[in-house]
PDB file of N, CA and C in Angstrom:
ATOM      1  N   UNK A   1      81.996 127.100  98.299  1.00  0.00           N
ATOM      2  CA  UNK A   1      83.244 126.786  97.653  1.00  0.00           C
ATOM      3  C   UNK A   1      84.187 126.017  98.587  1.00  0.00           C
ATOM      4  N   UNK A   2      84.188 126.167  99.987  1.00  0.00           N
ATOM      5  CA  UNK A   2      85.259 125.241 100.530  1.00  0.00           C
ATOM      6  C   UNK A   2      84.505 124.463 101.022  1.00  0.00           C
ATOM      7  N   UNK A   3      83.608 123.982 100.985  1.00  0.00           N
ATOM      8  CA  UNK A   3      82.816 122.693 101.067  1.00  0.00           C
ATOM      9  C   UNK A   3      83.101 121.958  99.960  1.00  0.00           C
ATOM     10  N   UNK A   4      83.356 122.345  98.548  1.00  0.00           N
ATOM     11  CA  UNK A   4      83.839 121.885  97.329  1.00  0.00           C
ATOM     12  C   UNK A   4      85.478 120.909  97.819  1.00  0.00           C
ATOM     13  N   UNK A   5      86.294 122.286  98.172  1.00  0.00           N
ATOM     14  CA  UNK A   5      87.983 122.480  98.032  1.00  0.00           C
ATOM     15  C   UNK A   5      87.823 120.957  99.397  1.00  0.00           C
ATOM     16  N   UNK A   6      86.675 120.912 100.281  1.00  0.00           N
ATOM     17  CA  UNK A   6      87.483 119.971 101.471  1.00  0.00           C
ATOM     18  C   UNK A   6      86.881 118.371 101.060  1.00  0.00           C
ATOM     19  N   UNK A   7      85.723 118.263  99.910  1.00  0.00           N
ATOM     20  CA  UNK A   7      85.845 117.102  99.379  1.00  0.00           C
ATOM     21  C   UNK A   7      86.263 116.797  98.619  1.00  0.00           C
ATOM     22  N   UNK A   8      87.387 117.597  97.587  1.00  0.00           N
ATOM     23  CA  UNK A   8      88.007 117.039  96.536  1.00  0.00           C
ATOM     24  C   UNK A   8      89.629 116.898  97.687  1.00  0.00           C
ATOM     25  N   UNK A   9      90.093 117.066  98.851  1.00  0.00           N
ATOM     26  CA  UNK A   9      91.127 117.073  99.205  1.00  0.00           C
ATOM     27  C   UNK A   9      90.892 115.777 100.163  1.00  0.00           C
ATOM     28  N   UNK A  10      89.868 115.602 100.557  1.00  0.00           N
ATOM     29  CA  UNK A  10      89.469 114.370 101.312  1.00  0.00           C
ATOM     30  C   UNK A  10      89.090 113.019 100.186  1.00  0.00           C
ATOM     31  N   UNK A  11      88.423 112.970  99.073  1.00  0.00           N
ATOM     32  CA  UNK A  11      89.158 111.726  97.822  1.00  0.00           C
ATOM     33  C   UNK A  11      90.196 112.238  97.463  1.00  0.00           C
ATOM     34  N   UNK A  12      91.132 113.243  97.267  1.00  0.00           N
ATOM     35  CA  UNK A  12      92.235 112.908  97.054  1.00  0.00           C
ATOM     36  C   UNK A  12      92.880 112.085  98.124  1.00  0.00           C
ATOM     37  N   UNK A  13      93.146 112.374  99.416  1.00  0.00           N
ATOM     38  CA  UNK A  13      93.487 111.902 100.399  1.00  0.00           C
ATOM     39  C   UNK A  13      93.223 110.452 100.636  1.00  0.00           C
ATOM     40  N   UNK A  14      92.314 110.079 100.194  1.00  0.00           N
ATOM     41  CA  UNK A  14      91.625 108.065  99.905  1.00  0.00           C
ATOM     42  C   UNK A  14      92.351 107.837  99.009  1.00  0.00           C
ATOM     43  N   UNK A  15      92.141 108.288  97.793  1.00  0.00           N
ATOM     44  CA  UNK A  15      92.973 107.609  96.450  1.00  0.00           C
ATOM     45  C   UNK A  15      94.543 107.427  96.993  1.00  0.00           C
ATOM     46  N   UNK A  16      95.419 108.416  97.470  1.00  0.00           N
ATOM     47  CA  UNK A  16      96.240 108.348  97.654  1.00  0.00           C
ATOM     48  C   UNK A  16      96.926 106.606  98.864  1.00  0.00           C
ATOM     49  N   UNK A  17      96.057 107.231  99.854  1.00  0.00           N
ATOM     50  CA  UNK A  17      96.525 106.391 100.512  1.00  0.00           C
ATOM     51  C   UNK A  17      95.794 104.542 100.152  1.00  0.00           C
ATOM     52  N   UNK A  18      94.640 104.524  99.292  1.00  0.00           N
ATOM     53  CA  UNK A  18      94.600 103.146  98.971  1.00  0.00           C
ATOM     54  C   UNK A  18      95.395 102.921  97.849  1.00  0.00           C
ATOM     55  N   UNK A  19      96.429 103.818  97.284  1.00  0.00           N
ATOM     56  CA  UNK A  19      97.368 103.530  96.307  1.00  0.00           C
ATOM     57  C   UNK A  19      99.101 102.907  97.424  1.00  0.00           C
ATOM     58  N   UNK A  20      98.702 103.078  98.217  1.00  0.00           N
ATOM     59  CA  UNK A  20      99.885 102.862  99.393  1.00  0.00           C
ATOM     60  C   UNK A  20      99.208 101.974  99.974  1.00  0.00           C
ATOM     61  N   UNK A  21      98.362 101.606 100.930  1.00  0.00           N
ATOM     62  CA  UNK A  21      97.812 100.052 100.379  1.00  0.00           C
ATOM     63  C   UNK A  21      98.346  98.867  99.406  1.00  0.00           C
ATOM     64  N   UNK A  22      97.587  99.558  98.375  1.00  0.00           N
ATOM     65  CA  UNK A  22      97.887  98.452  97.165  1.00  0.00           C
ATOM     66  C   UNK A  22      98.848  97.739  96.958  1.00  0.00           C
ATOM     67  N   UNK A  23     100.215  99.379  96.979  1.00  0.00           N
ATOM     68  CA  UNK A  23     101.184  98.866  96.402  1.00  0.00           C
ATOM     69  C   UNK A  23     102.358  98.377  97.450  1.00  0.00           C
ATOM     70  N   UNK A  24     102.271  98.526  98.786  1.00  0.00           N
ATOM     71  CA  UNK A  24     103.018  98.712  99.907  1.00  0.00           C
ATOM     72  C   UNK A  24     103.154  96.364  99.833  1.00  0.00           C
ATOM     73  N   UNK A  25     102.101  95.957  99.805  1.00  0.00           N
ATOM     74  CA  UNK A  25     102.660  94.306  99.696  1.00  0.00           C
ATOM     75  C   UNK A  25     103.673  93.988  98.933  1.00  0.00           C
ATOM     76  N   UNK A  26     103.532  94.580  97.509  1.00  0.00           N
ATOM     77  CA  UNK A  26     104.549  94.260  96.130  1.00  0.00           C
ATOM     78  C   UNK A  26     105.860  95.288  96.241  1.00  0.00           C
ATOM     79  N   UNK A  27     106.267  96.124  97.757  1.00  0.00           N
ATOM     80  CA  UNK A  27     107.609  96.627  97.706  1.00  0.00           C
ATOM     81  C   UNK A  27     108.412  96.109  98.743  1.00  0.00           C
ATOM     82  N   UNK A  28     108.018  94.918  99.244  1.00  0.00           N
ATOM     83  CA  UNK A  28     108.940  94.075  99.906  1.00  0.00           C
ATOM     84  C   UNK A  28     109.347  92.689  98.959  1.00  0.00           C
ATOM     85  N   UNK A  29     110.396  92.525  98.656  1.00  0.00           N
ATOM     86  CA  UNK A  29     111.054  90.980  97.649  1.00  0.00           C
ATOM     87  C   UNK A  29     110.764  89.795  98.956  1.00  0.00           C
ATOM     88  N   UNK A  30     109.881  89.714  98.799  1.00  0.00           N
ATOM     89  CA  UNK A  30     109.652  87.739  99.256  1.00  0.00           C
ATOM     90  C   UNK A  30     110.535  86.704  98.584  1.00  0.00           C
ATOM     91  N   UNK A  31     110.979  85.727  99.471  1.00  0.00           N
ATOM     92  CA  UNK A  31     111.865  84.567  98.728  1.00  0.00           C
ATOM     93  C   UNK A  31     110.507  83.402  98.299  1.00  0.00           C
ATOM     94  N   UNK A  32     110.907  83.378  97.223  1.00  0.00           N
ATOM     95  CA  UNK A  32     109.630  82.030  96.369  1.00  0.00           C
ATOM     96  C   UNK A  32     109.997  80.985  97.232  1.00  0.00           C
ATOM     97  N   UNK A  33     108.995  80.465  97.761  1.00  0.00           N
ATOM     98  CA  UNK A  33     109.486  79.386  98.052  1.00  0.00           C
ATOM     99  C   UNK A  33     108.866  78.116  97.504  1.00  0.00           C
ATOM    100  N   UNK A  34     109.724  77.605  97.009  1.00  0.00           N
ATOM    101  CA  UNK A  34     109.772  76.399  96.089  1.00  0.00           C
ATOM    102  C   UNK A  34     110.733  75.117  96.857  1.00  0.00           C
ATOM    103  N   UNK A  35     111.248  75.561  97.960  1.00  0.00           N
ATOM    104  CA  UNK A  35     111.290  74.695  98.744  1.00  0.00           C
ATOM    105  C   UNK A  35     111.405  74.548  99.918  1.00  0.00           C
ATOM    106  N   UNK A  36     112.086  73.769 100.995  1.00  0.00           N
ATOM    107  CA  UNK A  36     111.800  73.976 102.533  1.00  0.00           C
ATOM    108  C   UNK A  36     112.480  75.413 102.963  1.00  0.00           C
ATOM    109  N   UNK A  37     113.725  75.450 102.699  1.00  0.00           N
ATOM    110  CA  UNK A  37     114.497  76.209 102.810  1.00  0.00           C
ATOM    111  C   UNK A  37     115.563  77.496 101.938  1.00  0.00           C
ATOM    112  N   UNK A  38     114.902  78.323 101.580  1.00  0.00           N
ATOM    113  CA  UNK A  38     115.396  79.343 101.069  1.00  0.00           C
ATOM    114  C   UNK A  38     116.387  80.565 101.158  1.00  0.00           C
ATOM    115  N   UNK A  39     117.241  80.839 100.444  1.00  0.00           N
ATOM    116  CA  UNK A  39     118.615  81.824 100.710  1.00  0.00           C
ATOM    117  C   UNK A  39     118.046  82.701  99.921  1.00  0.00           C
ATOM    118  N   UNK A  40     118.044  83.969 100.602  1.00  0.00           N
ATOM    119  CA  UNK A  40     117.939  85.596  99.851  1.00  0.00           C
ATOM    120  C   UNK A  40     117.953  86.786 100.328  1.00  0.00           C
ATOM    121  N   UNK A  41     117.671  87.557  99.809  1.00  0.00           N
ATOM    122  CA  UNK A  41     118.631  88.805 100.489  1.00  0.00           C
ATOM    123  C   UNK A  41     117.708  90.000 101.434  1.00  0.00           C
ATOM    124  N   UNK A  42     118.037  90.181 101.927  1.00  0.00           N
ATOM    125  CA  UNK A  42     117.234  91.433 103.054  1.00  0.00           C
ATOM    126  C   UNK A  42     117.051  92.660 102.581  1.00  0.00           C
ATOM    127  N   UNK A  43     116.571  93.649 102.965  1.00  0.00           N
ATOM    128  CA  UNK A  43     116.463  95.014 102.500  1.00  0.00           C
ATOM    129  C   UNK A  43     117.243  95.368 102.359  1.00  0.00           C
ATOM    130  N   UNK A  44     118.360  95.050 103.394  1.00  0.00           N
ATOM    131  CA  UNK A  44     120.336  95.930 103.707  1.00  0.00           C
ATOM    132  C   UNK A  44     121.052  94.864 102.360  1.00  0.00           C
ATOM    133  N   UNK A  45     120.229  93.633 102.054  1.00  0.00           N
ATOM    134  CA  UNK A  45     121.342  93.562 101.067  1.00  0.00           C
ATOM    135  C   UNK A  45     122.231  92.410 101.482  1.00  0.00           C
ATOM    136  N   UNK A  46     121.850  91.854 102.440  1.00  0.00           N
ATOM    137  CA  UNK A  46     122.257  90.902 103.586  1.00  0.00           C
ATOM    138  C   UNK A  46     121.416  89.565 103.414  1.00  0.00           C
ATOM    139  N   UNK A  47     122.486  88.456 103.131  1.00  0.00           N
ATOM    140  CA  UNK A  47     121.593  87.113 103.480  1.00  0.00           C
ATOM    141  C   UNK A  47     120.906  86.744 104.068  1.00  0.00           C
ATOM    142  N   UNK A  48     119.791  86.226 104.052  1.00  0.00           N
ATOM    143  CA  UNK A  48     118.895  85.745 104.769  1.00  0.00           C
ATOM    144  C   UNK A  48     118.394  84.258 104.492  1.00  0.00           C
ATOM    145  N   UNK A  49     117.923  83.269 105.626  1.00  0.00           N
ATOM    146  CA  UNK A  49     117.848  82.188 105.142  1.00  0.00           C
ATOM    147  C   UNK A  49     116.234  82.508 105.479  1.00  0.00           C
ATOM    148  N   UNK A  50     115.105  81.609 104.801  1.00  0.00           N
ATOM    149  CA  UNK A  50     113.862  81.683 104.747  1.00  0.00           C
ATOM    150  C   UNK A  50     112.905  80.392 104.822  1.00  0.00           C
ATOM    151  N   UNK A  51     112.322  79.962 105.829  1.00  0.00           N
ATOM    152  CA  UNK A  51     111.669  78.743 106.058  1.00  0.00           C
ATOM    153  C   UNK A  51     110.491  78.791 105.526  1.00  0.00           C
ATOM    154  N   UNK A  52     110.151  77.904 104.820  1.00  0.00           N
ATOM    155  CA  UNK A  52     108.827  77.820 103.890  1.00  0.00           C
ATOM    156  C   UNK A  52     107.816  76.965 104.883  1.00  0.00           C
ATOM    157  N   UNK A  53     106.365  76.784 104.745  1.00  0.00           N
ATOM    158  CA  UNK A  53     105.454  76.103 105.359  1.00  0.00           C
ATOM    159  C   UNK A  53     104.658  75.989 104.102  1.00  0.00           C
ATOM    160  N   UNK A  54     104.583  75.189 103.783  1.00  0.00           N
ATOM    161  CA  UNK A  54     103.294  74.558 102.995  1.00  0.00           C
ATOM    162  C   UNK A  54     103.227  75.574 101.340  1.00  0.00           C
ATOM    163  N   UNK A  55     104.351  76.226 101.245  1.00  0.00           N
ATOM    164  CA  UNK A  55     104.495  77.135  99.826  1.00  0.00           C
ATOM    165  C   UNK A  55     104.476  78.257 100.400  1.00  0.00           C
ATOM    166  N   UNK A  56     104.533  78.488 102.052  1.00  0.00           N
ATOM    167  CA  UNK A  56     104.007  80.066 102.239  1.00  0.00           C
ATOM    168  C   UNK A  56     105.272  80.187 103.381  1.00  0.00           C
ATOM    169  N   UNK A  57     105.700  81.341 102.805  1.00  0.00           N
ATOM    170  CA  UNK A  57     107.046  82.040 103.722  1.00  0.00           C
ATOM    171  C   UNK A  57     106.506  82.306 105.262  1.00  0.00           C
ATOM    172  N   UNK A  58     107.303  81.534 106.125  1.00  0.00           N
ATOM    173  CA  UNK A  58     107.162  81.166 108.046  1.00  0.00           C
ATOM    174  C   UNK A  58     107.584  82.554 107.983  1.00  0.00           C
ATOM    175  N   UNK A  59     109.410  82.716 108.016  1.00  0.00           N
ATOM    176  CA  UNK A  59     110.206  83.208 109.114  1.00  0.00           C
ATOM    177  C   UNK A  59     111.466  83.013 108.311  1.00  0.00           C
ATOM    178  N   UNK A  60     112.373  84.492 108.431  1.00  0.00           N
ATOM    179  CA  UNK A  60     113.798  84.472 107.951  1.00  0.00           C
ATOM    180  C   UNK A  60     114.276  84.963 109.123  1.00  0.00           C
ATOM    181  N   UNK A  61     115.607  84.565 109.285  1.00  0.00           N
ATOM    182  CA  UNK A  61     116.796  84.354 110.395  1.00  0.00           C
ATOM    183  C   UNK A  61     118.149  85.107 109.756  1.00  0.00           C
ATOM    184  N   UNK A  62     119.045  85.156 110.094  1.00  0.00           N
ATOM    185  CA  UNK A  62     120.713  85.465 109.733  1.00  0.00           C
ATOM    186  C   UNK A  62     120.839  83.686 108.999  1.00  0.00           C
ATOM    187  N   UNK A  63     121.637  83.695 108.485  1.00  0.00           N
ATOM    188  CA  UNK A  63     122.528  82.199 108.231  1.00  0.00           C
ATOM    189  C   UNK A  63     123.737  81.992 109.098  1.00  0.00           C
ATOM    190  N   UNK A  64     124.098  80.886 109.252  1.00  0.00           N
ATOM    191  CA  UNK A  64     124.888  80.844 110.030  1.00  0.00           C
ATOM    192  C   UNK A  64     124.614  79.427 110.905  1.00  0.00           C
ATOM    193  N   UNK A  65     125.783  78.702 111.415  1.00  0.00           N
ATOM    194  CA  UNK A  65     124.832  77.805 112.651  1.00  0.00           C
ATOM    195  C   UNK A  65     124.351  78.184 113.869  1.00  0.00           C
TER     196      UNK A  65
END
């Protein structure tokens, strides 16, 4: 019986964490970039400016000069 209880707690333990995997890319907001230079907001809620390369997000900075 706990040869049972320690492989149903060990796939639980997989499912779980390839569900945090999965979903851990799609809970950060990426700025689209649709063009060189992109304005949007940070986790805090805070501007951010966002340099695009080739359609694919480089590097965000503060704004500012």
């Amino acid at each position: 019986m706990k040869y049972y209880v320690w492989i149903v707690l060990c796939l639980v333990s997989l499912g779980a964490l390839a569900g945090v995997l999965v979903r851990s890319p799609h809970a950060r907001p990426w700025a689209d970039c649709t063009g060189r230079v992109v304005i949007g907001t940070s986790l805090h809620g805070q501007p951010v400016e966002c340099v695009c390369i080739g359609g694919v997000q480089s590097t965000c900075f503060a704004p500012g000069p």
